[in-house]
Protein backbone atom coordinates (compact mmCIF):
# COMPACT_ATOMS: atom_id res chain seq x y z
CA UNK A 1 -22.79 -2.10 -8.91
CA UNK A 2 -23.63 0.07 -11.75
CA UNK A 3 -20.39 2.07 -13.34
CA UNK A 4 -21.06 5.10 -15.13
CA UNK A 5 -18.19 5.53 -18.07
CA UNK A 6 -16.60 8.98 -18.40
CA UNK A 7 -13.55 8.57 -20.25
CA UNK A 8 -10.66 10.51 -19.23
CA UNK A 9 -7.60 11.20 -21.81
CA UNK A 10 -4.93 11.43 -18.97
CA UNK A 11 -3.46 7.92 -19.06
CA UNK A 12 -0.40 5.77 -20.47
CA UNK A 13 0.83 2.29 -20.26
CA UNK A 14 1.93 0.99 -16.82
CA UNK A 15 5.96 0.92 -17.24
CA UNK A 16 7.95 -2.25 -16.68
CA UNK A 17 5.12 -4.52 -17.29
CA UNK A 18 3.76 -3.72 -13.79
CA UNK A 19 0.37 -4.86 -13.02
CA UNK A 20 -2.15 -2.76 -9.95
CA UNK A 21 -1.28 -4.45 -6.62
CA UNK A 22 -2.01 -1.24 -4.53
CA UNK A 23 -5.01 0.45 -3.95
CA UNK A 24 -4.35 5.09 -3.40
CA UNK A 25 -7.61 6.83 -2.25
CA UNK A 26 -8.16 10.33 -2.86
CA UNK A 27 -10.82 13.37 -2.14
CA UNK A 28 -10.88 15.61 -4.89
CA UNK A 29 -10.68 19.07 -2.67
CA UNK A 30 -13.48 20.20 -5.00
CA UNK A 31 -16.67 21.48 -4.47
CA UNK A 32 -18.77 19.15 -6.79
CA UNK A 33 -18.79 15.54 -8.80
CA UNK A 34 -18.73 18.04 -11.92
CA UNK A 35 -16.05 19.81 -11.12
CA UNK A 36 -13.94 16.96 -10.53
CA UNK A 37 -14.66 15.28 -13.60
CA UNK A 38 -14.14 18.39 -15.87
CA UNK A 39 -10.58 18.66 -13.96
CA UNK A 40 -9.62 15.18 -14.58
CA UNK A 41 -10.59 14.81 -17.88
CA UNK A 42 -9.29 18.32 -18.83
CA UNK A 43 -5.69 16.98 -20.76
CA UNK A 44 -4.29 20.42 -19.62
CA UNK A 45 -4.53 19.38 -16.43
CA UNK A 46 -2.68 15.98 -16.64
CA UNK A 47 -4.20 14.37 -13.67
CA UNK A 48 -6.82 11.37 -13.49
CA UNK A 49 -8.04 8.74 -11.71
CA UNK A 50 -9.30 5.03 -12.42
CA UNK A 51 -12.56 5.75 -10.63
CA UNK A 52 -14.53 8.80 -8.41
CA UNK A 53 -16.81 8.17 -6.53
CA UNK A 54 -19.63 11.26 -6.02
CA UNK A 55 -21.55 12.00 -2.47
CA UNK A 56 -24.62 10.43 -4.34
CA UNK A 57 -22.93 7.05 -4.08
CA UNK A 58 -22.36 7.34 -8.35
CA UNK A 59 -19.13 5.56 -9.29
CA UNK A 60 -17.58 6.97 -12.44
CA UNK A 61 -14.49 4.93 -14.48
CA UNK A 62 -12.34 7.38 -16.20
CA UNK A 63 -9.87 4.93 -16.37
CA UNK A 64 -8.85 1.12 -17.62
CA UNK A 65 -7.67 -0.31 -14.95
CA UNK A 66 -4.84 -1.87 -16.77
CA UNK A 67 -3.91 1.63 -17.74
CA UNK A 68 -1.64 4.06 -15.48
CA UNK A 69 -3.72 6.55 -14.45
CA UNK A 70 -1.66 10.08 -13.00
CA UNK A 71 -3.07 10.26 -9.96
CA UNK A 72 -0.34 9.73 -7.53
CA UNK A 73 2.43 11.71 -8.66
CA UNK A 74 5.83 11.83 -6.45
CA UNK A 75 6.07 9.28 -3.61
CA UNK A 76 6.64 6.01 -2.55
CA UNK A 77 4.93 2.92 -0.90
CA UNK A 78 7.53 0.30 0.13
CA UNK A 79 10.03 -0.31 -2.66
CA UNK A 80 7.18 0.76 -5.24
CA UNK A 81 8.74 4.34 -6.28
CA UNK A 82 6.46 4.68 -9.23
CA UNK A 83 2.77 4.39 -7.10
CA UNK A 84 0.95 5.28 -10.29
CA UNK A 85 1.95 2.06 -12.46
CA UNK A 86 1.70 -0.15 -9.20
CA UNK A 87 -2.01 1.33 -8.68
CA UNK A 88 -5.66 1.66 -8.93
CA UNK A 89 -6.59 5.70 -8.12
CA UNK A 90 -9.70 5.97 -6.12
CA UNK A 91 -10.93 9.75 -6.29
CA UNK A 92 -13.84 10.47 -3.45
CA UNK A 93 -15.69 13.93 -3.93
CA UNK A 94 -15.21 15.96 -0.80
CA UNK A 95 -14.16 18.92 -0.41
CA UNK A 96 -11.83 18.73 2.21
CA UNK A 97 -10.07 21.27 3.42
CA UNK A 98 -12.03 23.91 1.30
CA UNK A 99 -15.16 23.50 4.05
CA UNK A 100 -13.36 21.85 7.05
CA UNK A 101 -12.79 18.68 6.45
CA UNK A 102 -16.80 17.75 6.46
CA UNK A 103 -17.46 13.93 6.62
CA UNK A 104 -17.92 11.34 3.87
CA UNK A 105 -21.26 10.93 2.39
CA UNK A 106 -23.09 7.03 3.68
CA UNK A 107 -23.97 6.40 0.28
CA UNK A 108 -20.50 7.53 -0.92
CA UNK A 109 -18.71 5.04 1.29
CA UNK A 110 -21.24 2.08 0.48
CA UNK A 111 -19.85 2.65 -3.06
CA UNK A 112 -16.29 2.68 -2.40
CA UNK A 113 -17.08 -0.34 -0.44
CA UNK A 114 -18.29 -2.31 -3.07
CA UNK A 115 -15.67 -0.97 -5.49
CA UNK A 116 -13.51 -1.98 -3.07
CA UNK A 117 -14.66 -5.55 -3.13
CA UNK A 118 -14.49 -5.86 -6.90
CA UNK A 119 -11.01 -4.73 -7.01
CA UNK A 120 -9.50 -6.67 -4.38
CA UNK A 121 -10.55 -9.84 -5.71
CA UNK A 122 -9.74 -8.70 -9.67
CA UNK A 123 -6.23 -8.31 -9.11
CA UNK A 124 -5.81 -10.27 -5.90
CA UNK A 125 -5.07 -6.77 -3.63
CA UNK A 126 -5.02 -7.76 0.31
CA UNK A 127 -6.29 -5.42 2.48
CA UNK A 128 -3.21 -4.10 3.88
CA UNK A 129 -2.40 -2.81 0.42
CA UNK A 130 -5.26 -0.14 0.28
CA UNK A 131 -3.33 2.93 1.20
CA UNK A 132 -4.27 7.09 1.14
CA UNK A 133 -2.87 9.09 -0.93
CA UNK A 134 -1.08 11.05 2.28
CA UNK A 135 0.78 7.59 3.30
CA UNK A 136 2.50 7.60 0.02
CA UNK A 137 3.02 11.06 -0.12
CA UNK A 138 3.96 12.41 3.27
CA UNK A 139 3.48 16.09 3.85
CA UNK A 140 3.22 16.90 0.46
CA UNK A 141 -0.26 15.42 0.61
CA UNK A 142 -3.05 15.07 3.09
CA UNK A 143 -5.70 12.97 1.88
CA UNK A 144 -8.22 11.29 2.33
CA UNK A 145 -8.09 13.06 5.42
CA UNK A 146 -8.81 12.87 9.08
CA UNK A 147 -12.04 12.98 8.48
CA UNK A 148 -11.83 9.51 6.19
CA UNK A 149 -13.72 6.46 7.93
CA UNK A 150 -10.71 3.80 7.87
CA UNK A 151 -11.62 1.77 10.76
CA UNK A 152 -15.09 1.20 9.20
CA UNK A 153 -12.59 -0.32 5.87
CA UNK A 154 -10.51 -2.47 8.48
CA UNK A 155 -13.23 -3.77 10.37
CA UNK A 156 -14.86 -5.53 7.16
CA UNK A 157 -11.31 -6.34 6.00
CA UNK A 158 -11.01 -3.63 2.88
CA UNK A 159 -8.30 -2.28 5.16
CA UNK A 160 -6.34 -2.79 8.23
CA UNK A 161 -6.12 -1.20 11.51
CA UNK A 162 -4.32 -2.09 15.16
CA UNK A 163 -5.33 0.16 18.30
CA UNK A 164 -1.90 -0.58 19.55
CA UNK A 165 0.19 -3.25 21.16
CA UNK A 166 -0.15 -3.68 25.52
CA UNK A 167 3.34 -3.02 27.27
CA UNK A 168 5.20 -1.34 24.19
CA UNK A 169 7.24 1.40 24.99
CA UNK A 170 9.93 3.57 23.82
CA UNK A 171 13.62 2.58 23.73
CA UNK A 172 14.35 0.23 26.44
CA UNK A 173 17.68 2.35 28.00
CA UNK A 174 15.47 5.29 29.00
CA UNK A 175 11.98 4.49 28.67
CA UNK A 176 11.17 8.10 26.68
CA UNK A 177 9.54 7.39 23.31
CA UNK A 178 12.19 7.45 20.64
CA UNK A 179 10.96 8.51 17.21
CA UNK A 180 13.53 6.65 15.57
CA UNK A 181 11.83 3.59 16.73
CA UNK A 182 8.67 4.88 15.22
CA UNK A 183 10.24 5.21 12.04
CA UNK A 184 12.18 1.94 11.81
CA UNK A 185 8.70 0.28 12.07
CA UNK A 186 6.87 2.76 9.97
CA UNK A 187 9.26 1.91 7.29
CA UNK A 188 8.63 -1.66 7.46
CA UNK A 189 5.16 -1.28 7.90
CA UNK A 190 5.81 0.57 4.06
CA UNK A 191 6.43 4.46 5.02
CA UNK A 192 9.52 4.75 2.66
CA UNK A 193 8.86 8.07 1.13
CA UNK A 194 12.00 10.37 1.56
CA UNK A 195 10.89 12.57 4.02
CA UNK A 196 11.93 13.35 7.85
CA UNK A 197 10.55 11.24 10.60
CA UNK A 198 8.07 13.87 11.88
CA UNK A 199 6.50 13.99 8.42
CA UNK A 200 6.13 10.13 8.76
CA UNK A 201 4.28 10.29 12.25
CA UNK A 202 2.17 12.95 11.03
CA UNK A 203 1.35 11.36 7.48
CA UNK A 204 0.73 8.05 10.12
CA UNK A 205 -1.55 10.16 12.30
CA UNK A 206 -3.71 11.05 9.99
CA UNK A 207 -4.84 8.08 8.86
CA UNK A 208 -4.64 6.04 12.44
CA UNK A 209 -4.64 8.53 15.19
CA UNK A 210 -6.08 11.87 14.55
CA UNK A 211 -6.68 12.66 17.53
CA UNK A 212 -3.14 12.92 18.15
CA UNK A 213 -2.43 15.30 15.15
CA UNK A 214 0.05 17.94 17.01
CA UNK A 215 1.19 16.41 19.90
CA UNK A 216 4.98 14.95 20.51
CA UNK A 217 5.90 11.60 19.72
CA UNK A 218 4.15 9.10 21.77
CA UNK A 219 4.13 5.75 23.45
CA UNK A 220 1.22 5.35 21.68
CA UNK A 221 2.60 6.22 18.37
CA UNK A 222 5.00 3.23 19.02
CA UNK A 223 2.76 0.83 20.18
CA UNK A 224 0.67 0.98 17.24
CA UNK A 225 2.70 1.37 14.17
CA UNK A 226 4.95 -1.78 15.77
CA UNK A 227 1.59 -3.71 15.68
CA UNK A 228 0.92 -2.68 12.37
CA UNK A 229 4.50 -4.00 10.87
CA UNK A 230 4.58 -7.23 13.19
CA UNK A 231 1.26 -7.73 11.53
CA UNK A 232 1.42 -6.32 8.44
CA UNK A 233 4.89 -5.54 6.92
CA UNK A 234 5.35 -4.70 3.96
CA UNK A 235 5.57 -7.16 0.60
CA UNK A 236 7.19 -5.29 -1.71
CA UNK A 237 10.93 -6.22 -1.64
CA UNK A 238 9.73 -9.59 -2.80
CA UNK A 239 7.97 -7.74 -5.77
CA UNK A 240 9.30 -6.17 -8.98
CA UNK A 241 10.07 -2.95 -8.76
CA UNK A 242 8.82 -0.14 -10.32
């Protein structure tokens, strides 16, 4: 995979001595590849990214991946409280919510794919550790979006996924779905920013059940973040902190 270098001045060390062992994707919410770059490399702006990644399929490093690039800002992933020295920043051009959430280029996502690849086996990053920027950011971000392929990720292991798990249901003493169940397992699954439940389901909806965006707390809702924690929970207590 060819990597076109466009150094970005918008970085510092990682703090604590913390090396990448998550993986945040972006869009950029911007019209063009240009646009983005000029924003991210403007030192006014004090944002970055490691990588973008334009429509064309052109992968850009702005970044050292060593480095801590400011692309997350305030959030949280498990115990990891400071995302952007745990991290590699993954910035897709799309404009998002500018022109309706249109979908992600084929040649875009071939690119991330094989990004992807390198990455995960550089700094030993399991799949269940590539996360959106909305996960670790609930409500005060929303992408990659709905519109973001992540069952296409899961089903060639850059990402996981779980349709749900037969016969769960809500709390056992009256059968209605109890969103404090939701968030019990959405925390262990690694939801931990500190934000209200709702904010959790709907950062979780995004990503896993669009098609649910708006609607009440679900059976559904339970059934699959439980299979996502019994099968994936979260790492990071064993981890250092940062």
């Amino acid at each position: 995979m060819q990597i076109v270098q466009h150094p970005s001045a918008n970085f510092g060390p990682r703090k604590g001595g913390a090396k990448p062992d998550l993986i945040v994707l972006h869009y950029t919410g911007m019209d063009s590849a240009e646009a983005a770059l000029a924003r991210l490399c403007d030192p006014v702006a004090e944002v970055s990214a490691h990588y973008l990644i334009a429509r064309d399929g052109t992968v850009f490093q702005l970044v050292d991946e060593m480095m801590r690039a400011w692309h997350a800002g305030a959030g949280s992933w498990g115990a990891a409280r400071d995302v952007n020295s745990r991290s590699i920043g993954v910035e897709l051009c799309n404009a998002g919510a500018l022109i309706g959430l249109p979908p992600f280029a084929h040649r875009q996502m071939r690119s991330l794919e094989a990004l992807l690849d390198e990455l995960m086996q550089r700094h030993t990053i399991p799949p269940e550790r590539i996360i959106g920027h909305s996960d670790m950011a609930p409500g005060r971000k929303t992408d990659p979006g709905p519109a973001f392929d992540w069952r296409r990720l899961a089903k060639a292991g850059r990402s996981v996924w779980a349709a749900g798990a037969p016969g769960s249901q809500g709390d056992p003493k009256d059968g209605v779905p109890s969103l404090a169940r939701f968030h019990r397992a959405a925390r262990r699954f690694g939801y931990c920013a500190t934000v209200a439940p709702e904010t959790v389901l709907a950062a979780f909806r995004l990503r896993f059940a669009p098609e649910r965006i708006g609607q009440p707390p679900g059976h559904a809702d339970i059934s699959q973040i439980e299979a996502l924690a019994q099968a994936y929970p979260c790492i990071d207590e064993a981890r250092p902190k940062a």
